[in-house]
N, C-alpha and C. Protein backbone atom coordinates (compact mmCIF):
# COMPACT_ATOMS: atom_id res chain seq x y z
N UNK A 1 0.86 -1.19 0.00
CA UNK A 1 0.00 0.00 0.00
C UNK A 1 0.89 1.23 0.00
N UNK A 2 0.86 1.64 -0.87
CA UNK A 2 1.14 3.67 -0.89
C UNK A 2 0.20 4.57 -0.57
N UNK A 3 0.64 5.09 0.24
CA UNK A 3 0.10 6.70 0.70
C UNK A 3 0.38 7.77 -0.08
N UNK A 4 -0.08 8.63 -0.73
CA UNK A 4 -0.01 9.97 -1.20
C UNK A 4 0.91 10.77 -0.38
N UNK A 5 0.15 11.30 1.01
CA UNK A 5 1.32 11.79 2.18
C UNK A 5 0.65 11.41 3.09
N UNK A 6 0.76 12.13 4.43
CA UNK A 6 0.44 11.49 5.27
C UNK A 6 -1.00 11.94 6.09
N UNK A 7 -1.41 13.11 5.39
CA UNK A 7 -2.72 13.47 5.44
C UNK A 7 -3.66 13.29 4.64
N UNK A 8 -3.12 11.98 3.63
CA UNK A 8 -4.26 12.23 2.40
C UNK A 8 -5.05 11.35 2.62
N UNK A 9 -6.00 11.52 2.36
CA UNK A 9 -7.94 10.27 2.87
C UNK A 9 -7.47 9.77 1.18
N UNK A 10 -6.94 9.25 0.50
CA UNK A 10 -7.21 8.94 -0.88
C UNK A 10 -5.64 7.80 -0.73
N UNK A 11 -6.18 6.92 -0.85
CA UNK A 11 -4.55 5.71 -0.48
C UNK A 11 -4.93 4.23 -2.38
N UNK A 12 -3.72 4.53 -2.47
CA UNK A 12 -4.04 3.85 -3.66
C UNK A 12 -3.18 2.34 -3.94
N UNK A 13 -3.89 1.11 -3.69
CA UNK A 13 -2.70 0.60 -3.48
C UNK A 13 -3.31 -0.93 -4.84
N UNK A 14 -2.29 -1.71 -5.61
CA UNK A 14 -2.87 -2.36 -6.25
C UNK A 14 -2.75 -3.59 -5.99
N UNK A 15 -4.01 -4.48 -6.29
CA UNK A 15 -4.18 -5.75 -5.76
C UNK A 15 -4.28 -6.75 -7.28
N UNK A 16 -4.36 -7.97 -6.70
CA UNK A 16 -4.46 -9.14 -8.04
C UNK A 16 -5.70 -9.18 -7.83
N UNK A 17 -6.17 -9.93 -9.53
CA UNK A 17 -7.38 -9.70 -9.44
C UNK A 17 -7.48 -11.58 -9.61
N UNK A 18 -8.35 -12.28 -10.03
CA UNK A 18 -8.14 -13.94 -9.96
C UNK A 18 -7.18 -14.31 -11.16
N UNK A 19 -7.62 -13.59 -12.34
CA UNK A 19 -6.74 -14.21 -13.27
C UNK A 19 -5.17 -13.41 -13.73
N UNK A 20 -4.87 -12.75 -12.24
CA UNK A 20 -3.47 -12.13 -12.19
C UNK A 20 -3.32 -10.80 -12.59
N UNK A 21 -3.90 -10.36 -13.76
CA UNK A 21 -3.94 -9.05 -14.03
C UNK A 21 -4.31 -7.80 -12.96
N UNK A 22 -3.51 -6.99 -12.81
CA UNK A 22 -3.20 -6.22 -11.62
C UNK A 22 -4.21 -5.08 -11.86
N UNK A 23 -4.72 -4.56 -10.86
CA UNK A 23 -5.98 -3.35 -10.75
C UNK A 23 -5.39 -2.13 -9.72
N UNK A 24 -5.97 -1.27 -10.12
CA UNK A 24 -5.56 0.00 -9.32
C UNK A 24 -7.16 0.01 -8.56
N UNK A 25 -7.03 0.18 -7.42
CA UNK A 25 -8.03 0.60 -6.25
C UNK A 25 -7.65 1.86 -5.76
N UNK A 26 -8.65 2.76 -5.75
CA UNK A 26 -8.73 4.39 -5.53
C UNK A 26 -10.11 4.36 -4.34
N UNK A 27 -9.64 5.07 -3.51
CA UNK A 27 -10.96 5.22 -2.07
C UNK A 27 -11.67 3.90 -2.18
N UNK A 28 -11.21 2.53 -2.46
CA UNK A 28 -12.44 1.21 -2.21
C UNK A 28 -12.72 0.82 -3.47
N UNK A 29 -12.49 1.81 -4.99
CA UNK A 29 -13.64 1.44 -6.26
C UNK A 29 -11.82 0.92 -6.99
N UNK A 30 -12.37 -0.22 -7.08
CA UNK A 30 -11.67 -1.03 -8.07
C UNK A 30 -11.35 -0.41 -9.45
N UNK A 31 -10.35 -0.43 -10.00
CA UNK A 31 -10.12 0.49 -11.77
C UNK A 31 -9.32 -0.73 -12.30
N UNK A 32 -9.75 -1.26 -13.21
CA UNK A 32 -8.95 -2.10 -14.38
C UNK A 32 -8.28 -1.21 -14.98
N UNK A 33 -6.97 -1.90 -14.72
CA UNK A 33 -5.43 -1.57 -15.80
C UNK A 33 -6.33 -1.32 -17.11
N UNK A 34 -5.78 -0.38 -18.01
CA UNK A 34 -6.59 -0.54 -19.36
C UNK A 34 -5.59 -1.82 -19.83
N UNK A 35 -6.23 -2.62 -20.85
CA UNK A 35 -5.99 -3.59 -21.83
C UNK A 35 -4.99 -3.05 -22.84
N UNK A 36 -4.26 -4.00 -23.87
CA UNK A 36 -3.31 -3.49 -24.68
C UNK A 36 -4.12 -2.78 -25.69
N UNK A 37 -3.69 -1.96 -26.51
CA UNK A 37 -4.29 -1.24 -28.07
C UNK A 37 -5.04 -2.41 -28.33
N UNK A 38 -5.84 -2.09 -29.42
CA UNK A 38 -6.10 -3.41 -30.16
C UNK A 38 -5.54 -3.21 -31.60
N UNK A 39 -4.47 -3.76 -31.88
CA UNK A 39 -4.02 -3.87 -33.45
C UNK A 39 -4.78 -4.36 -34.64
N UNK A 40 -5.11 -3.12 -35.38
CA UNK A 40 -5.52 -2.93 -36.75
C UNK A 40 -5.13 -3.75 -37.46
N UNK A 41 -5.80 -4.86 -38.49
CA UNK A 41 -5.11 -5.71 -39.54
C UNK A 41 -5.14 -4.66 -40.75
N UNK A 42 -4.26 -3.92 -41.78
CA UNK A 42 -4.36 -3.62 -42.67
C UNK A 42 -4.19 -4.46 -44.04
N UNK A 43 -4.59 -4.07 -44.78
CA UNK A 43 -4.25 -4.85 -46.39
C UNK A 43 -5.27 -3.26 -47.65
N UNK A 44 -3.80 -3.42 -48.42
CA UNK A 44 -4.19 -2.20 -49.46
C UNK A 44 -3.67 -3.08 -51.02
N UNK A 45 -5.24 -2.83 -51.60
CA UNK A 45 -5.22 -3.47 -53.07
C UNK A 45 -4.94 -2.62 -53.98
N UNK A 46 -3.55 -2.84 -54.98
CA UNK A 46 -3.87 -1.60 -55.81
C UNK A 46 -2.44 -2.60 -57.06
N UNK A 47 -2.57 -1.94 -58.00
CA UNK A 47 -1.69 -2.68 -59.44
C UNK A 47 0.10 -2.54 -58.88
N UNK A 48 0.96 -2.52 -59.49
CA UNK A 48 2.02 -3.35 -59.26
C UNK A 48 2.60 -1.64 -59.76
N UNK A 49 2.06 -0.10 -58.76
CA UNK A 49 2.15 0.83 -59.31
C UNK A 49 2.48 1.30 -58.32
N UNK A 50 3.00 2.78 -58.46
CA UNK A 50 3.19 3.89 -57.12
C UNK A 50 1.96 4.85 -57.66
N UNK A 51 1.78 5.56 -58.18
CA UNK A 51 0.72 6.10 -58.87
C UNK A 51 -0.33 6.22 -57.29
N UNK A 52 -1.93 6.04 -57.32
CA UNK A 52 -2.77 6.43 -56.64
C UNK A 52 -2.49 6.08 -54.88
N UNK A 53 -1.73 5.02 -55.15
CA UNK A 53 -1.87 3.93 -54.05
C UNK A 53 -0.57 4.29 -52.64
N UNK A 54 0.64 5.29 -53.80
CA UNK A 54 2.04 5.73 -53.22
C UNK A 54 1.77 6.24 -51.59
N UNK A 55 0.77 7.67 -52.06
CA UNK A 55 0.92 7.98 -50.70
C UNK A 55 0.36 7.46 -49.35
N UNK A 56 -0.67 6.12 -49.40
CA UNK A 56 -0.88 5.61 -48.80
C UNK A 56 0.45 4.62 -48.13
N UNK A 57 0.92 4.24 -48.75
CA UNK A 57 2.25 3.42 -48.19
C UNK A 57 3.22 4.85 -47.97
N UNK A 58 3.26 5.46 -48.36
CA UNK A 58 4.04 6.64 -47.61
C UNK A 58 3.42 6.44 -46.40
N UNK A 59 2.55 6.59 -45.97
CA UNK A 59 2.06 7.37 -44.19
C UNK A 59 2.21 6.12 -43.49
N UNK A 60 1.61 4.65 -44.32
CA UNK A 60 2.06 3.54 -43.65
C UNK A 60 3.70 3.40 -43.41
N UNK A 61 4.74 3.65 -44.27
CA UNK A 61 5.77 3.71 -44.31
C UNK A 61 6.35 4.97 -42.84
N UNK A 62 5.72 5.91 -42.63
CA UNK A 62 6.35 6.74 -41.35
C UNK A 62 5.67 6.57 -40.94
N UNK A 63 4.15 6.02 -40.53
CA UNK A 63 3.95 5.72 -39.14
C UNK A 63 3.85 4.39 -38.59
N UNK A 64 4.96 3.80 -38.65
CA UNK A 64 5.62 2.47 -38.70
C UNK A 64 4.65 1.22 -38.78
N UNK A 65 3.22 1.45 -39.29
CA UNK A 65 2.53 0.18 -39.26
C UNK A 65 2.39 -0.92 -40.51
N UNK A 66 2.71 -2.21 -40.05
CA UNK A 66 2.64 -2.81 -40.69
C UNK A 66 1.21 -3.49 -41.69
N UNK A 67 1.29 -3.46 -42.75
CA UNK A 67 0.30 -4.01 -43.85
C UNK A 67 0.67 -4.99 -44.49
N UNK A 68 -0.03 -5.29 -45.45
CA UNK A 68 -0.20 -6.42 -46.49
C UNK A 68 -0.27 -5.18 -48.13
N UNK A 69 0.59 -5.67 -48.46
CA UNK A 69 1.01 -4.68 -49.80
C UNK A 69 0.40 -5.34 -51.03
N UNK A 70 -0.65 -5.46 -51.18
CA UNK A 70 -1.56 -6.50 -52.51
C UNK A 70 -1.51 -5.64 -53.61
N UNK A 71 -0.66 -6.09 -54.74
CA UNK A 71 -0.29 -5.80 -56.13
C UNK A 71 -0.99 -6.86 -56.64
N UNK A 72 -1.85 -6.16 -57.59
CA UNK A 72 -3.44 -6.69 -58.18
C UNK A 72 -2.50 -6.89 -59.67
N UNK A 73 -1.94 -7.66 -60.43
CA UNK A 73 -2.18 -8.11 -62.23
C UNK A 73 -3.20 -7.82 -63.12
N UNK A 74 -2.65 -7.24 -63.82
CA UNK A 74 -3.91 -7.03 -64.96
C UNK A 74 -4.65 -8.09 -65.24
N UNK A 75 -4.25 -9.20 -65.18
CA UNK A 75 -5.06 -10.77 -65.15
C UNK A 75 -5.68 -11.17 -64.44
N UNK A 76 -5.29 -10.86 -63.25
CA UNK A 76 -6.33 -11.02 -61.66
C UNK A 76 -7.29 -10.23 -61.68
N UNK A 77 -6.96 -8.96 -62.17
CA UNK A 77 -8.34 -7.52 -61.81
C UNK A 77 -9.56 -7.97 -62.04
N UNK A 78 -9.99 -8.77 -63.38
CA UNK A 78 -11.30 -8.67 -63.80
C UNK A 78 -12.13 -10.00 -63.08
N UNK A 79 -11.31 -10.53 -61.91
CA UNK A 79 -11.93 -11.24 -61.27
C UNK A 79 -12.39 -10.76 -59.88
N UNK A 80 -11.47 -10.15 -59.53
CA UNK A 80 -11.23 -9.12 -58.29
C UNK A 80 -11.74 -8.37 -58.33
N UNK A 81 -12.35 -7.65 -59.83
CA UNK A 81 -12.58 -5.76 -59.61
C UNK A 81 -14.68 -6.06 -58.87
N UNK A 82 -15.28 -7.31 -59.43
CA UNK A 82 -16.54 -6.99 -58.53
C UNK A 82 -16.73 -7.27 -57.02
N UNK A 83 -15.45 -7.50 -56.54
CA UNK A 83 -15.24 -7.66 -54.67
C UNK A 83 -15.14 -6.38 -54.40
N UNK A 84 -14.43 -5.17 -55.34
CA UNK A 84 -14.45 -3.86 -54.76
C UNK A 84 -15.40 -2.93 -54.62
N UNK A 85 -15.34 -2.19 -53.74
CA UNK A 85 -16.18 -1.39 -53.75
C UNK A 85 -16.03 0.17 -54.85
N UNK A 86 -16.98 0.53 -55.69
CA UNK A 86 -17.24 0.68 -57.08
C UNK A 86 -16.52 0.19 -58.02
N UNK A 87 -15.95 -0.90 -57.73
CA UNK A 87 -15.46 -1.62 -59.19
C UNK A 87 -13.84 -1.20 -59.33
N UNK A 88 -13.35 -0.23 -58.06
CA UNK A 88 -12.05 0.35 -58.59
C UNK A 88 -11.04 0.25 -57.59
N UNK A 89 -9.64 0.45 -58.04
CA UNK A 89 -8.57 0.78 -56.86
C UNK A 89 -7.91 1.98 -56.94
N UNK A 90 -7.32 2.53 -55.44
CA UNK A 90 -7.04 1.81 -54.41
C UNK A 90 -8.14 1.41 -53.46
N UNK A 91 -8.03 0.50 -53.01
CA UNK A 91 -8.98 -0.04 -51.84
C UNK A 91 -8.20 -0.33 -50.37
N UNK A 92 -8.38 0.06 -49.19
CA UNK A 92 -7.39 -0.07 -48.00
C UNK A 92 -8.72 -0.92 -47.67
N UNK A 93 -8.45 -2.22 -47.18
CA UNK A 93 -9.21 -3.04 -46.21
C UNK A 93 -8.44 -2.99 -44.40
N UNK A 94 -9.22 -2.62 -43.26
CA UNK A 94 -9.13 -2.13 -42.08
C UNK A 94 -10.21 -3.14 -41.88
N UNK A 95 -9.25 -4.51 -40.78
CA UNK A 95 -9.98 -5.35 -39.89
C UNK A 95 -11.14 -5.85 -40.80
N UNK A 96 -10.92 -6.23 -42.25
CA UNK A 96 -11.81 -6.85 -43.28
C UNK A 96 -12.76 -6.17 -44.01
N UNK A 97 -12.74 -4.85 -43.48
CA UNK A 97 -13.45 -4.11 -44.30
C UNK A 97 -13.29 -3.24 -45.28
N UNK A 98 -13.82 -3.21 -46.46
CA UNK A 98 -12.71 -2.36 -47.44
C UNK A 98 -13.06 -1.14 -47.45
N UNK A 99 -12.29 0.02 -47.50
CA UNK A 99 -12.63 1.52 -47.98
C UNK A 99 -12.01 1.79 -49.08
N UNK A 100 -13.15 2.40 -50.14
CA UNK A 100 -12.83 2.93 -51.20
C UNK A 100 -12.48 4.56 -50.73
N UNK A 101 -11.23 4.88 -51.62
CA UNK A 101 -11.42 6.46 -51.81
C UNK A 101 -10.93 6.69 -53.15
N UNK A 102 -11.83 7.75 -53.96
CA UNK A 102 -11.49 8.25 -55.19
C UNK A 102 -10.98 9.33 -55.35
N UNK A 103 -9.78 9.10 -56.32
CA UNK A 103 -8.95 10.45 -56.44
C UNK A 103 -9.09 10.97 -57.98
N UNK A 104 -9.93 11.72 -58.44
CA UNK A 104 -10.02 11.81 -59.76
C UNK A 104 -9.04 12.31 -60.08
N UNK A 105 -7.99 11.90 -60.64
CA UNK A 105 -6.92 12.85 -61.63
C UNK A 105 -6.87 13.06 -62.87
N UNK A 106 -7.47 12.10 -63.81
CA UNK A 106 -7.58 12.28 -65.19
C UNK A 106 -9.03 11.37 -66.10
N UNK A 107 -9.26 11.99 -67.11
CA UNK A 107 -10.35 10.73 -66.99
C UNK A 107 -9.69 10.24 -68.85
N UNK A 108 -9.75 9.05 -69.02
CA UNK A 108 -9.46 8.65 -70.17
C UNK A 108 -10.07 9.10 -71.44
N UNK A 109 -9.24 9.39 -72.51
CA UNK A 109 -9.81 9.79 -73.61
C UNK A 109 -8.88 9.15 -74.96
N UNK A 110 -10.12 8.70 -75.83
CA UNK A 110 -9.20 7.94 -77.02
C UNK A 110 -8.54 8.96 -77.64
N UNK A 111 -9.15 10.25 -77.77
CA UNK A 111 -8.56 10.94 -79.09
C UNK A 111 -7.49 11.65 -78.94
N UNK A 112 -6.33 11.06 -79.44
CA UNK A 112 -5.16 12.07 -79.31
C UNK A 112 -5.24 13.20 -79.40
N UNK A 113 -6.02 14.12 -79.93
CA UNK A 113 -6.03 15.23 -80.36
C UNK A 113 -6.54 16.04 -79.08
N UNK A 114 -7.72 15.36 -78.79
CA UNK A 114 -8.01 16.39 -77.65
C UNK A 114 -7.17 16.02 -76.29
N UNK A 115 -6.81 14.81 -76.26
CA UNK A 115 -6.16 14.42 -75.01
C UNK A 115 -4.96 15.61 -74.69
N UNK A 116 -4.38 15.82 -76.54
CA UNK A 116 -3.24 17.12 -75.83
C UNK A 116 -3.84 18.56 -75.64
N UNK A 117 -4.84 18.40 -75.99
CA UNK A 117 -5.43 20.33 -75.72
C UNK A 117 -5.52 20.17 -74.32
N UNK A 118 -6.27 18.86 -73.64
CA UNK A 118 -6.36 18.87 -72.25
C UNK A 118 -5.15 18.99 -71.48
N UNK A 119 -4.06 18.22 -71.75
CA UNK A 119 -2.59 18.52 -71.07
C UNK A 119 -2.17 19.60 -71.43
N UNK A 120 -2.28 20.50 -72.70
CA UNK A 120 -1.74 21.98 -72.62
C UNK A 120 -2.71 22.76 -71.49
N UNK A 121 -3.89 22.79 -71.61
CA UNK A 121 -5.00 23.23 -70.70
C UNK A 121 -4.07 22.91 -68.87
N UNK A 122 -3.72 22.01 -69.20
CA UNK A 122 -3.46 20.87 -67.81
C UNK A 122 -2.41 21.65 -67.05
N UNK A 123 -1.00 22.12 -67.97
CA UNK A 123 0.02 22.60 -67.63
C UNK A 123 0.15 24.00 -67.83
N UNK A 124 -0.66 24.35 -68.50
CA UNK A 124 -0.58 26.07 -68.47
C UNK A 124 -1.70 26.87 -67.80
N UNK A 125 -2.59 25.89 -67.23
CA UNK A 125 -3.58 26.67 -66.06
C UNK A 125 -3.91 26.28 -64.90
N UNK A 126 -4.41 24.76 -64.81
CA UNK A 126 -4.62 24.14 -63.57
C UNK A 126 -3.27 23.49 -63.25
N UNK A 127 -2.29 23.45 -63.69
CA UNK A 127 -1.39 23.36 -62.36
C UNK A 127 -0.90 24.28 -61.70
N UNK A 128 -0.29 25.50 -62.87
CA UNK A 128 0.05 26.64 -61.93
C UNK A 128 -0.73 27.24 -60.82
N UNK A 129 -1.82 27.44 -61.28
CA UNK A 129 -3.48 28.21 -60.23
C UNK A 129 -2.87 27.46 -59.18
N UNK A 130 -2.73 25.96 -59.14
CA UNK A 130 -2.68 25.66 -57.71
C UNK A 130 -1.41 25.38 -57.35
N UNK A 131 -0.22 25.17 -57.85
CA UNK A 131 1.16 25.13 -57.44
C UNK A 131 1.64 26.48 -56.91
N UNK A 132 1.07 27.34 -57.64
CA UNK A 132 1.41 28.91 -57.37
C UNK A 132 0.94 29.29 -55.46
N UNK A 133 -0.33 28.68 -55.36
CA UNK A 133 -1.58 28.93 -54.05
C UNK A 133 -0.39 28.13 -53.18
N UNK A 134 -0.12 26.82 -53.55
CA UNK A 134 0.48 25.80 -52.26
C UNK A 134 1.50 26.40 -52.17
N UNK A 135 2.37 26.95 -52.59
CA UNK A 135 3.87 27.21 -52.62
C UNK A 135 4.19 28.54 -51.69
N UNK A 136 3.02 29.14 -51.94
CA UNK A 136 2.67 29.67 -50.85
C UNK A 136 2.15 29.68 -49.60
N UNK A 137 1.12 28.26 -49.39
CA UNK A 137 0.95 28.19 -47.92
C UNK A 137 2.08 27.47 -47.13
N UNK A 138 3.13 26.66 -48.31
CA UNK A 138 4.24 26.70 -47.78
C UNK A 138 5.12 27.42 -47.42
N UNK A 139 5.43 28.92 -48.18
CA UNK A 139 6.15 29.48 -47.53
C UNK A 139 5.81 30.18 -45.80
N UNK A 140 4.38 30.15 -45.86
CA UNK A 140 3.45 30.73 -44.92
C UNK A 140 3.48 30.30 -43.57
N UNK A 141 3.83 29.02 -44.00
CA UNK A 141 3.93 27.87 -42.82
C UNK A 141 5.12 27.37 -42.64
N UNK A 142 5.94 27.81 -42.61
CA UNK A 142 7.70 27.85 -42.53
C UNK A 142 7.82 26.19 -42.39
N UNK A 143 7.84 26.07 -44.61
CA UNK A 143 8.34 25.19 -44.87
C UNK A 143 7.27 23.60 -45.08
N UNK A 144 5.89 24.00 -44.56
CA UNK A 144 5.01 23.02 -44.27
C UNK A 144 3.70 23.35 -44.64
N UNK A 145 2.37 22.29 -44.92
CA UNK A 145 1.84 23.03 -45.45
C UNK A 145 0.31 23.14 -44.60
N UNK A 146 0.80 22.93 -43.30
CA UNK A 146 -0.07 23.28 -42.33
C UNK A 146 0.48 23.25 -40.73
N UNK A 147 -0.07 24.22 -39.53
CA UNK A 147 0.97 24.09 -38.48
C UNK A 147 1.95 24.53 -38.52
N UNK A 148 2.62 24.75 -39.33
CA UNK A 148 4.48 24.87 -39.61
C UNK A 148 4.89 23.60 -39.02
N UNK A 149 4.24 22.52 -39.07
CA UNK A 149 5.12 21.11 -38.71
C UNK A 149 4.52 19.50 -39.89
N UNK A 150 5.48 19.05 -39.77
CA UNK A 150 4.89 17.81 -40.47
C UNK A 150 3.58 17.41 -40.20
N UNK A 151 2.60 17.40 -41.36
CA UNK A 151 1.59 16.54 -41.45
C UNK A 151 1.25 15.80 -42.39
N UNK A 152 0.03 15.00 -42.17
CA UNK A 152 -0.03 13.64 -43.28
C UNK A 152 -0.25 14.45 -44.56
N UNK A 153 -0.70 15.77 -44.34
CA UNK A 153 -0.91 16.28 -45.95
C UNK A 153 0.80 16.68 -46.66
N UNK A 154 1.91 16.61 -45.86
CA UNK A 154 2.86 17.19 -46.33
C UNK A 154 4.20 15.56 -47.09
N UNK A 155 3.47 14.51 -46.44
CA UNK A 155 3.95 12.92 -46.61
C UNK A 155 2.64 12.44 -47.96
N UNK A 156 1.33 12.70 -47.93
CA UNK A 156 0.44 12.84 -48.93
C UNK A 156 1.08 13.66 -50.22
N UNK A 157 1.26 14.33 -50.17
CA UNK A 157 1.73 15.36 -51.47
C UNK A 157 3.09 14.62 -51.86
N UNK A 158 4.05 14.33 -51.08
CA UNK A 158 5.16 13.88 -51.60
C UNK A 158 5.20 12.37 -52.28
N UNK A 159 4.45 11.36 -51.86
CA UNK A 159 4.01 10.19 -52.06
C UNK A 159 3.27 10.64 -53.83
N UNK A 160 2.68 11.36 -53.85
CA UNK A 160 1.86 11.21 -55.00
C UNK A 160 2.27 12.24 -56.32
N UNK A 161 3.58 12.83 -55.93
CA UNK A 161 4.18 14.03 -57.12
C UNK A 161 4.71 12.71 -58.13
N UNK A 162 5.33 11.74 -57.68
CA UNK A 162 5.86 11.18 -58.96
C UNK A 162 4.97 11.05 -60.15
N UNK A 163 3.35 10.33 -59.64
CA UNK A 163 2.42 10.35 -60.93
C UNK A 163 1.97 11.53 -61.09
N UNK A 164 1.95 12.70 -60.53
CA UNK A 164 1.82 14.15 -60.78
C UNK A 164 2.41 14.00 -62.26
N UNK A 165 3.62 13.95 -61.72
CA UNK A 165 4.73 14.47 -62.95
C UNK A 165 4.58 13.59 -64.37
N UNK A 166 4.17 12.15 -64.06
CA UNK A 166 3.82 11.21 -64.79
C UNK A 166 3.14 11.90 -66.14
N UNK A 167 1.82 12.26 -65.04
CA UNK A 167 0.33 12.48 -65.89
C UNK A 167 0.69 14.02 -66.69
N UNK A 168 1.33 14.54 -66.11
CA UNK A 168 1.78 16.34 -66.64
C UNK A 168 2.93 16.03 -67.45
N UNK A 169 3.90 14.67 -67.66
CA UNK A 169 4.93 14.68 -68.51
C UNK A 169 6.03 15.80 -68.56
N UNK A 170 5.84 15.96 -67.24
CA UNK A 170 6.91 17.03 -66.85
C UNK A 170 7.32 16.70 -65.07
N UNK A 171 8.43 17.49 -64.63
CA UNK A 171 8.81 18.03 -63.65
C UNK A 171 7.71 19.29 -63.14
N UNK A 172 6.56 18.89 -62.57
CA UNK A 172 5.94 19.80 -62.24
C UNK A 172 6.40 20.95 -61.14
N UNK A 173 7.67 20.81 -59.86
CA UNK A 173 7.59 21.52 -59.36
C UNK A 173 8.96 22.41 -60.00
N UNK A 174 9.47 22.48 -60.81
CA UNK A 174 10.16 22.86 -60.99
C UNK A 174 10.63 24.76 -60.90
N UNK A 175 9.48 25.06 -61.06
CA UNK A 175 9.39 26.82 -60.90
C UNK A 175 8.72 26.84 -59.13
N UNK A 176 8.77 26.16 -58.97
CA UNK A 176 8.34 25.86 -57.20
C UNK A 176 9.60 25.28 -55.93
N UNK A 177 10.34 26.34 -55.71
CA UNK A 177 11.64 25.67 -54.61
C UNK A 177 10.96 25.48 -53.58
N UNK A 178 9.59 26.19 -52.78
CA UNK A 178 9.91 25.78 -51.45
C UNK A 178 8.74 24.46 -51.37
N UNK A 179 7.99 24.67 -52.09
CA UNK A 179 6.98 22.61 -52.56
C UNK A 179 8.57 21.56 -53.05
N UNK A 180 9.24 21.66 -53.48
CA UNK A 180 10.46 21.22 -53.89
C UNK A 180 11.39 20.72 -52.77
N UNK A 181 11.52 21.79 -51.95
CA UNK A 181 12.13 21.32 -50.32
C UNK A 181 11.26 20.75 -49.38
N UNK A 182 10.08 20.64 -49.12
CA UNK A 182 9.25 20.06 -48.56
C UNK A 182 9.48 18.52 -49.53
N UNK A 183 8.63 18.37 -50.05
CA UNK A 183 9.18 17.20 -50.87
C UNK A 183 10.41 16.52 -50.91
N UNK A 184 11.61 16.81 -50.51
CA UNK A 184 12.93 16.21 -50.27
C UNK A 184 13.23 16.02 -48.82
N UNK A 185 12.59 16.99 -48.10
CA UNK A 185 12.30 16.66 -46.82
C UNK A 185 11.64 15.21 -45.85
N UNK A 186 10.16 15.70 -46.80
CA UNK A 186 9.61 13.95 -46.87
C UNK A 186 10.34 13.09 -46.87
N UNK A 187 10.70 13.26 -48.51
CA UNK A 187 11.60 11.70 -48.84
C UNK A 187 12.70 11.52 -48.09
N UNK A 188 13.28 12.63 -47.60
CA UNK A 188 14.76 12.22 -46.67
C UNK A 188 14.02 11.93 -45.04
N UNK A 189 13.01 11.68 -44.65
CA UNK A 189 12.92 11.21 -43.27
C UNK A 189 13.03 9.81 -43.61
N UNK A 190 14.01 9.27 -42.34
CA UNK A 190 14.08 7.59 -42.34
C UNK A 190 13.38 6.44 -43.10
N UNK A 191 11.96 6.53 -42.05
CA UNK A 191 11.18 5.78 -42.77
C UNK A 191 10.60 5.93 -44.00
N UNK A 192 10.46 6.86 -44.23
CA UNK A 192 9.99 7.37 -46.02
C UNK A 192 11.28 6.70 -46.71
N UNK A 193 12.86 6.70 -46.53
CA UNK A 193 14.02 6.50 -47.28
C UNK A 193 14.14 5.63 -47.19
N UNK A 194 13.62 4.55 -46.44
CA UNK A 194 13.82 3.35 -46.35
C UNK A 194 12.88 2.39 -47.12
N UNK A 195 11.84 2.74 -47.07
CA UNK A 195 10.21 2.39 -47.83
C UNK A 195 10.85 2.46 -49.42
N UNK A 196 11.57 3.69 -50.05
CA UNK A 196 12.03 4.18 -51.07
C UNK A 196 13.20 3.05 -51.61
N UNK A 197 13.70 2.28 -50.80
CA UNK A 197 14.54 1.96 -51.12
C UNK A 197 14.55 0.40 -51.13
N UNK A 198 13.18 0.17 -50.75
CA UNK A 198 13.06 -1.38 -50.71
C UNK A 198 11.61 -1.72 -51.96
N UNK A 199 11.05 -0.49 -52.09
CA UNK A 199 10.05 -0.66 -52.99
C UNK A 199 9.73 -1.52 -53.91
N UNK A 200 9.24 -2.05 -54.81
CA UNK A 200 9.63 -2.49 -56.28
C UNK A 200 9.63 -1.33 -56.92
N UNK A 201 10.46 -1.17 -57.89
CA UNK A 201 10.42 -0.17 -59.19
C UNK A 201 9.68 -0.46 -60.03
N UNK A 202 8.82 0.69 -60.09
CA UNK A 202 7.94 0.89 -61.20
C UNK A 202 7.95 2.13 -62.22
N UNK A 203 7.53 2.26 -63.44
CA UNK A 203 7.76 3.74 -64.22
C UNK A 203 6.97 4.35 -63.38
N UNK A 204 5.37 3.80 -63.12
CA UNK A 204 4.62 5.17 -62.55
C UNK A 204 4.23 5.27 -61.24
């Protein structure tokens, strides 16, 4: 038994309970030890790509939890794609359940012709409008692009510039240094450099 001091009416002392697990008793009322976390099973379905799926294994990659990394074959998909939810990937399944999230970035088009009016459209208005805006709430936020400290949106953005650049056929940040240092930042924390370096290589 411990005493607080030697005037205190409040004595806290801990006892076994039958099946050994130890309890804290406060004034008479019994308190169960809390129990361990309960560990999350993850598993994330997505093609044999960095593309949509990257920055999700980025955040898994720094916040050290372990998953199941499911690289879907173009041969497997059309058996697989009616288990998903709308038919598409990425899909993160959490303790068996799957969550879809959609990231629209481009939508397919046969015709060469217009496909490049849309990428001139692509690179001479909607990226700048918004590379120009972020580059600034980075400078705003000394170096970050919320808080002034690392967040999942600043490991999010870096995870997903490679198919940026993919889909734009360019170096998109290139007229952008301080989105540019954030981004090398990312990639140079441990676990991000390490994730980077065990990956499979893929073009996109």
């Amino acid at each position: 038994m411990v005493a607080l001091n030697e005037n205190a009416e409040q004595v806290i002392e801990e006892v076994p309970v039958v099946e050994g697990e130890p309890v804290v008793q406060v004034e008479g009322e019994v308190l169960e030890v809390p129990a361990e976390p309960i560990k999350n099973s993850y598993t994330l379905f997505y093609f044999n790509v960095k593309a949509l799926a990257e920055p999700l294994r980025y955040l898994f990659a720094y916040g050290a939890l372990e998953y199941e990394d499911v690289r879907v074959t173009r041969d497997e998909w059309p058996a697989l794609k009616p288990s998903m939810p709308m038919g598409q990937m990425p899909v993160l399944e959490v303790n068996g359940k799957r969550v879809h999230q959609k990231i629209a970035v481009v939508t397919y088009e046969p015709d060469d012709q217009i496909k490049e009016k849309k990428l001139i459209t692509l690179n001479n208005e909607v990226i700048p409008y918004y590379l120009e805006k972020l580059e600034q709430t980075v400078k705003d936020n000394e170096g970050y692009f919320a808080l002034k400290r690392l967040t999942w949106a600043d490991v999010y953005f870096a995870g997903i510039l490679d198919y940026m650049n993919y889909m734009a056929k360019r170096d998109i940040l290139e007229s952008y240094p301080s989105l540019r240092e954030l981004v090398d930042k990312v990639n140079n924390l441990e676990p991000i450099k390490e994730w980077i370096a065990k990956r499979p290589q893929t073009e996109v």
